[in-house]
PDB file of N, CA and C in Angstrom:
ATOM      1  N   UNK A   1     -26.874  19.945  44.404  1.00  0.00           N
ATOM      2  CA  UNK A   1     -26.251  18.702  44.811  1.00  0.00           C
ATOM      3  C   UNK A   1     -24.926  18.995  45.481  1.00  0.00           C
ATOM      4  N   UNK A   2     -24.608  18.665  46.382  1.00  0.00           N
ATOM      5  CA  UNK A   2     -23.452  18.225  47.507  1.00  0.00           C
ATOM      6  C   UNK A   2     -22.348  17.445  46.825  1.00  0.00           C
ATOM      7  N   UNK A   3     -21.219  17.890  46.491  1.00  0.00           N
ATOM      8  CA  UNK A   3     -20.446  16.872  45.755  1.00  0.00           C
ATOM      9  C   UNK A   3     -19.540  16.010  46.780  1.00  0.00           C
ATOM     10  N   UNK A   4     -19.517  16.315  48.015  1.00  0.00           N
ATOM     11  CA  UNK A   4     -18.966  15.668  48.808  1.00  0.00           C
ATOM     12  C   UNK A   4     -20.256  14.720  49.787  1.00  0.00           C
ATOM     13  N   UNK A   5     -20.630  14.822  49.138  1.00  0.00           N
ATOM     14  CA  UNK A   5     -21.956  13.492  49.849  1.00  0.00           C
ATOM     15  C   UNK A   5     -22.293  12.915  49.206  1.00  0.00           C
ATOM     16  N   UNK A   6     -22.398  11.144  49.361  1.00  0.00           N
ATOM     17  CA  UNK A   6     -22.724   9.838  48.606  1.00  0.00           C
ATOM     18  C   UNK A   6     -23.855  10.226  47.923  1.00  0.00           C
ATOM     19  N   UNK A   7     -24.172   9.604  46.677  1.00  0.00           N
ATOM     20  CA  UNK A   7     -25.697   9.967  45.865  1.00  0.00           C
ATOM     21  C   UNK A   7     -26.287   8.679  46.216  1.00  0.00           C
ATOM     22  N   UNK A   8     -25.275   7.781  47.071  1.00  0.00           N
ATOM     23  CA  UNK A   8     -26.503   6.544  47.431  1.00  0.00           C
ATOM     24  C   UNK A   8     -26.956   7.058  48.449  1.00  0.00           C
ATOM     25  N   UNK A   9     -26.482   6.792  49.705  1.00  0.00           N
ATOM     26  CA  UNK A   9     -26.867   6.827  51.465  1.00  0.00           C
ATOM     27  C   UNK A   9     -26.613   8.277  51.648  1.00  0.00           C
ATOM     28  N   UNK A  10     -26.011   9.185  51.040  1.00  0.00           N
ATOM     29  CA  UNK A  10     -26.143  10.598  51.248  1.00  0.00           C
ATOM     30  C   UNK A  10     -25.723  10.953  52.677  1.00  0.00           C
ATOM     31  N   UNK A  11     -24.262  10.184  52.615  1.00  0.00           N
ATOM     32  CA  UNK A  11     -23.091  10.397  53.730  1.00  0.00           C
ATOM     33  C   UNK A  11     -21.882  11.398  53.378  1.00  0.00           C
ATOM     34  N   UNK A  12     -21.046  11.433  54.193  1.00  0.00           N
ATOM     35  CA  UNK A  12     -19.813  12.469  53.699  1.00  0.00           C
ATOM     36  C   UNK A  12     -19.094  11.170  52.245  1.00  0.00           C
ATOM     37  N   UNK A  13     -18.907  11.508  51.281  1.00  0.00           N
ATOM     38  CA  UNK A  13     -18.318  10.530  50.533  1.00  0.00           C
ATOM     39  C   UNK A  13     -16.554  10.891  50.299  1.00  0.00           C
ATOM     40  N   UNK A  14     -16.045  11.294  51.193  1.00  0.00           N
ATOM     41  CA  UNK A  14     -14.493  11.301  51.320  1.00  0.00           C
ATOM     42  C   UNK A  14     -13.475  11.904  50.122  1.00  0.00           C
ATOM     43  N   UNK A  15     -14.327  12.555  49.219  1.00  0.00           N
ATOM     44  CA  UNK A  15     -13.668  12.494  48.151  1.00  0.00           C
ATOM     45  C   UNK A  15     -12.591  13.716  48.331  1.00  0.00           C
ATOM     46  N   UNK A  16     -11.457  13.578  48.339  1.00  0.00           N
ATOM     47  CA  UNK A  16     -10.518  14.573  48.429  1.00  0.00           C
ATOM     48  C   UNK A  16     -10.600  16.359  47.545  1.00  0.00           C
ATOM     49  N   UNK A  17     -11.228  16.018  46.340  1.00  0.00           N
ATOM     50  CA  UNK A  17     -11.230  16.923  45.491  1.00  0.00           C
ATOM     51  C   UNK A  17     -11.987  17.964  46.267  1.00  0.00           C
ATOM     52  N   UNK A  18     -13.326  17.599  47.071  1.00  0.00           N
ATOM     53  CA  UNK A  18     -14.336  18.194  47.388  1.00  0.00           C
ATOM     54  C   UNK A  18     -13.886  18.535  48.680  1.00  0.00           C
ATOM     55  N   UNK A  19     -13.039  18.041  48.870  1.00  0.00           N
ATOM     56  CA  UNK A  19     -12.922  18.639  50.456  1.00  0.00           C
ATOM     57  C   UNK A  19     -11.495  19.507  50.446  1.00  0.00           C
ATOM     58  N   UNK A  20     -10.877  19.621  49.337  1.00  0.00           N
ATOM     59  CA  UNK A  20      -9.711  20.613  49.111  1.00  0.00           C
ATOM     60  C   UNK A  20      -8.745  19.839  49.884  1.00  0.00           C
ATOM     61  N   UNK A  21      -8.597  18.710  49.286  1.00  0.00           N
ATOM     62  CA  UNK A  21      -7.209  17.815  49.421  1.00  0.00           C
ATOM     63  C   UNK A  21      -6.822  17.755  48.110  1.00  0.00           C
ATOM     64  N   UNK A  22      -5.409  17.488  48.017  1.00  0.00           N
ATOM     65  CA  UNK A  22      -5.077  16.585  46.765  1.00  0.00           C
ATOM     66  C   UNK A  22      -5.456  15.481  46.019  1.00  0.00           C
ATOM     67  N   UNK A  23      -6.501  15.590  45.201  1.00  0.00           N
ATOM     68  CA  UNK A  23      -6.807  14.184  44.357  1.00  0.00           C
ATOM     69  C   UNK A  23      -6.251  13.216  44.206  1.00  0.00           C
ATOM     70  N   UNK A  24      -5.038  13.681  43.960  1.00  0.00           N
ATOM     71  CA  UNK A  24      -3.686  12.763  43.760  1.00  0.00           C
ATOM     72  C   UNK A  24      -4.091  11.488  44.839  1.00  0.00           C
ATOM     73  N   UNK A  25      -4.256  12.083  45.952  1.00  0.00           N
ATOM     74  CA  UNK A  25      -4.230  11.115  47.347  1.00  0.00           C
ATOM     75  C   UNK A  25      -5.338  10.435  47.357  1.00  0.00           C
ATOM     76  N   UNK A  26      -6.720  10.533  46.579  1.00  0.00           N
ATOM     77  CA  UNK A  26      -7.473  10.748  47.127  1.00  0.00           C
ATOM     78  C   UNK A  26      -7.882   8.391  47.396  1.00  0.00           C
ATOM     79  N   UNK A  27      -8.618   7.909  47.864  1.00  0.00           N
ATOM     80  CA  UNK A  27      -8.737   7.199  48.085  1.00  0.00           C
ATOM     81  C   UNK A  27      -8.952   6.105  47.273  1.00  0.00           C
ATOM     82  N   UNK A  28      -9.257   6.734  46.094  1.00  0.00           N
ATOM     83  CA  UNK A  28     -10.730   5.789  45.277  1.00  0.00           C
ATOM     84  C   UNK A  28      -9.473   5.785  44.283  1.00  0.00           C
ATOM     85  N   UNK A  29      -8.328   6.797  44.003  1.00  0.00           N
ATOM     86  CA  UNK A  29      -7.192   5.750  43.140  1.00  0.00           C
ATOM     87  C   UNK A  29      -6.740   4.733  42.964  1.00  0.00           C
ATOM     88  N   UNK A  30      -7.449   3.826  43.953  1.00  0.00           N
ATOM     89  CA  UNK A  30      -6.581   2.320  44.045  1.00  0.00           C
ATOM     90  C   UNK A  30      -7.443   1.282  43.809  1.00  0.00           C
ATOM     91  N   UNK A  31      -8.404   1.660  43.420  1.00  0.00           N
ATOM     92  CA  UNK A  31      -9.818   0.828  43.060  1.00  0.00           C
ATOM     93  C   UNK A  31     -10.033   0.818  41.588  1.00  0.00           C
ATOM     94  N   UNK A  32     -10.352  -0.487  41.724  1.00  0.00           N
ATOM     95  CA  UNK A  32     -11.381  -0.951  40.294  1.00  0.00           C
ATOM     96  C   UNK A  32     -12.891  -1.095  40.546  1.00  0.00           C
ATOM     97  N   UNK A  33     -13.104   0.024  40.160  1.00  0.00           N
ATOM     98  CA  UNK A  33     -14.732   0.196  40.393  1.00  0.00           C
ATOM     99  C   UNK A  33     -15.964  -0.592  39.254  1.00  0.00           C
ATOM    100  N   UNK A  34     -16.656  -1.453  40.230  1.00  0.00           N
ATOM    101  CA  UNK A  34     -17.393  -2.377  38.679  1.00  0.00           C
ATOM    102  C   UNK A  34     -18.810  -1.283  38.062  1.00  0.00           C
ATOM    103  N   UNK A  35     -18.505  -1.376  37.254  1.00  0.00           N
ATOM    104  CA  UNK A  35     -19.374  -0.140  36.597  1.00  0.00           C
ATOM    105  C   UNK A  35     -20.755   0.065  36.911  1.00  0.00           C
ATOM    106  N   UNK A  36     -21.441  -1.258  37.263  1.00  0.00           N
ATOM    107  CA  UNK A  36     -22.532  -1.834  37.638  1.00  0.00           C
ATOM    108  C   UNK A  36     -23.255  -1.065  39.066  1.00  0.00           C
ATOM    109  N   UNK A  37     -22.302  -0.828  39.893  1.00  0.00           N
ATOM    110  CA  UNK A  37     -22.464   0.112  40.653  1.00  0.00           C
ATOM    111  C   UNK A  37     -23.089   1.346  40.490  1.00  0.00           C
ATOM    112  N   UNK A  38     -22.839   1.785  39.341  1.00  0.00           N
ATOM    113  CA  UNK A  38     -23.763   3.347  39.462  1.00  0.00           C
ATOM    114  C   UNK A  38     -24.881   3.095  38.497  1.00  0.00           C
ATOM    115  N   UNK A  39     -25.632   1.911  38.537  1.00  0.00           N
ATOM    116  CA  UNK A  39     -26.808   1.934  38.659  1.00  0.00           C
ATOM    117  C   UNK A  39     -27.554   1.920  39.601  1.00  0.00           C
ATOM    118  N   UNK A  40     -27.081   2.194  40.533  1.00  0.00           N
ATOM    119  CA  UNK A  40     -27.733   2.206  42.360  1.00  0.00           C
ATOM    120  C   UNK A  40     -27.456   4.154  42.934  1.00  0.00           C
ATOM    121  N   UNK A  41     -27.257   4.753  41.447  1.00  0.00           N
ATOM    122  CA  UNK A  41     -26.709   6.032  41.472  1.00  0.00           C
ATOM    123  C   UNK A  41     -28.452   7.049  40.832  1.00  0.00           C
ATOM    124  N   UNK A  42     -29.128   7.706  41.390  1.00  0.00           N
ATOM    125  CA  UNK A  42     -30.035   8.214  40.764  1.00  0.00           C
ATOM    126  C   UNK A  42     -29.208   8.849  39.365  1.00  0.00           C
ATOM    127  N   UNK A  43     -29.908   8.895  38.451  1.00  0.00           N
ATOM    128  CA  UNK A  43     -29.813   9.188  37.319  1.00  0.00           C
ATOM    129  C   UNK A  43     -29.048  11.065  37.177  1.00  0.00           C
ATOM    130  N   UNK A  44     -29.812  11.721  38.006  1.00  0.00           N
ATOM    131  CA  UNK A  44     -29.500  13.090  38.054  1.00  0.00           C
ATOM    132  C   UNK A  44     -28.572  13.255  38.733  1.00  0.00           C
ATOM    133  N   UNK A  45     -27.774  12.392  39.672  1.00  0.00           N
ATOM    134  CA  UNK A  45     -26.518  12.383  40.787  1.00  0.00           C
ATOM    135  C   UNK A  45     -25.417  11.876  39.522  1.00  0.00           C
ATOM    136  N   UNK A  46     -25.944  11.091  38.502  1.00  0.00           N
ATOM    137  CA  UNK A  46     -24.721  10.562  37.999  1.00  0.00           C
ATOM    138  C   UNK A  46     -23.213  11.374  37.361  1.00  0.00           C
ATOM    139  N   UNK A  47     -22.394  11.077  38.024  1.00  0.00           N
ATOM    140  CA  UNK A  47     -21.259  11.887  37.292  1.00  0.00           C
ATOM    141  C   UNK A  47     -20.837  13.103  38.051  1.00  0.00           C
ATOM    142  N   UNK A  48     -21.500  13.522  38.890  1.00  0.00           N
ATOM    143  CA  UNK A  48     -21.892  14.656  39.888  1.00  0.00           C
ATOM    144  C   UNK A  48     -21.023  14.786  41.287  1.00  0.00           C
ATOM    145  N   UNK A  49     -21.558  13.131  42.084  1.00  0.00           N
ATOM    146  CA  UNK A  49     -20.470  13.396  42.929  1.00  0.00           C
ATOM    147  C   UNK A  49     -19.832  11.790  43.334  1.00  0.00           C
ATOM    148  N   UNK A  50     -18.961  11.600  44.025  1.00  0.00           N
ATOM    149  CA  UNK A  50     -18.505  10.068  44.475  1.00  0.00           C
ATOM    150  C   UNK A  50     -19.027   9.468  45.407  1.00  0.00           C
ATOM    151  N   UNK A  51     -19.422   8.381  44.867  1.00  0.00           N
ATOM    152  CA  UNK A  51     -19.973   7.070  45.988  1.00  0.00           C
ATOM    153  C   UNK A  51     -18.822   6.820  46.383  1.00  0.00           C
ATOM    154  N   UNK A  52     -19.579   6.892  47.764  1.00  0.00           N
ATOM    155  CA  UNK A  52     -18.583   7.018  48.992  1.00  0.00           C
ATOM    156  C   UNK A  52     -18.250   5.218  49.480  1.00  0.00           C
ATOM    157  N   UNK A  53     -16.639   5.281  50.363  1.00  0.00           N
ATOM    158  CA  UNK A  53     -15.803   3.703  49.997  1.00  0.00           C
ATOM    159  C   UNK A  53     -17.155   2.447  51.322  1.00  0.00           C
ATOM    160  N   UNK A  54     -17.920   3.256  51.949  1.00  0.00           N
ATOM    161  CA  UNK A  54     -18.990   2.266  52.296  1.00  0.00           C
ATOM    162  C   UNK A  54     -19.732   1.623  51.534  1.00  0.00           C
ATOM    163  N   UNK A  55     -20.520   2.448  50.790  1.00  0.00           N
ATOM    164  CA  UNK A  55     -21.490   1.866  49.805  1.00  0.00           C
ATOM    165  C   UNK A  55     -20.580   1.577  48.856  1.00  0.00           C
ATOM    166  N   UNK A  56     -19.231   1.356  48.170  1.00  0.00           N
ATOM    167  CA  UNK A  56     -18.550   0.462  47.265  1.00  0.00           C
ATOM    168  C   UNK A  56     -18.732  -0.750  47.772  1.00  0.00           C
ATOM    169  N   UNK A  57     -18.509  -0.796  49.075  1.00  0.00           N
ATOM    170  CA  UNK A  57     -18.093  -1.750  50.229  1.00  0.00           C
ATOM    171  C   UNK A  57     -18.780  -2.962  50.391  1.00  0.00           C
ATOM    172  N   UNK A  58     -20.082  -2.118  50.455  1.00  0.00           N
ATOM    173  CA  UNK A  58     -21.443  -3.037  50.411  1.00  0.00           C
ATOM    174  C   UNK A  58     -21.758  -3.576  48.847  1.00  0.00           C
ATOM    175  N   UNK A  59     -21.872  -2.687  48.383  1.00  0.00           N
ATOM    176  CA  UNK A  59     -21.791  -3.360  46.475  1.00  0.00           C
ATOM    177  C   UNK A  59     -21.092  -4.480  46.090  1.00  0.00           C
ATOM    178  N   UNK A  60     -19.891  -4.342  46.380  1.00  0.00           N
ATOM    179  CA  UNK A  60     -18.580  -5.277  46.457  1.00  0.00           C
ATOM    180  C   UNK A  60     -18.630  -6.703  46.832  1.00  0.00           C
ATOM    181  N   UNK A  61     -19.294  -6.520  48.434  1.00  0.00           N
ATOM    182  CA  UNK A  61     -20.244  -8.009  49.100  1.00  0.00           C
ATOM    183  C   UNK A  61     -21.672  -8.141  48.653  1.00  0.00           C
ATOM    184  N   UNK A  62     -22.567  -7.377  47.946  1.00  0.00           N
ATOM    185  CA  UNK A  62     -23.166  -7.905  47.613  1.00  0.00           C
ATOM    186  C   UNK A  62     -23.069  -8.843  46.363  1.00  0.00           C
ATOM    187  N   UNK A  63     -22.896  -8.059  45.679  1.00  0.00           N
ATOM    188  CA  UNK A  63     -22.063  -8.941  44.163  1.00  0.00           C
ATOM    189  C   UNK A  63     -21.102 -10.316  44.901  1.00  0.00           C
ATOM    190  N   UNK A  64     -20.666 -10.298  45.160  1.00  0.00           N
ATOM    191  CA  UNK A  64     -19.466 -11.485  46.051  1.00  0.00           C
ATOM    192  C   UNK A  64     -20.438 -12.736  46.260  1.00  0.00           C
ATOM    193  N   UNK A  65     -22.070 -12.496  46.555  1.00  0.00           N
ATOM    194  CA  UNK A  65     -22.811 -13.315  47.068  1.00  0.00           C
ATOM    195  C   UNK A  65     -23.711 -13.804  46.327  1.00  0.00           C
ATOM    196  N   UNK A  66     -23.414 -13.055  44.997  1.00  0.00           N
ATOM    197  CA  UNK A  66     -24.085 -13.965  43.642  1.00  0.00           C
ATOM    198  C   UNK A  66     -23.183 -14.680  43.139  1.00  0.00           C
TER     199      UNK A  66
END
């Protein structure tokens, strides 16, 4: 597994750690992530690598529309 690629859409998922940036910076610090989300995470990806800030994106509006 690719830890810098989404386990949804299996895009670059930005995550700083994986790409040898500072975590500190990394994007997804400023988010409240609804947990509900990584059930759209295969089971064996879970914990593995970061869903990337598109597919939050889309999660985010979909939920919004229930």
């Amino acid at each position: 597994m690719e830890k810098a690629i989404c386990p949804i859409c299996h895009e670059p998922n930005g995550c700083h750690r994986e790409n040898g940036l500072n975590p500190d910076t990394c994007w997804c610090n400023t988010l409240i992530i609804d947990p509900k989300v990584f059930e759209l995470v295969p089971p064996e990806s879970l914990g593995k690598a970061c869903i990337c800030p598109a597919c939050l994106a889309a999660f985010s509006r979909k939920i919004g529309q229930n």
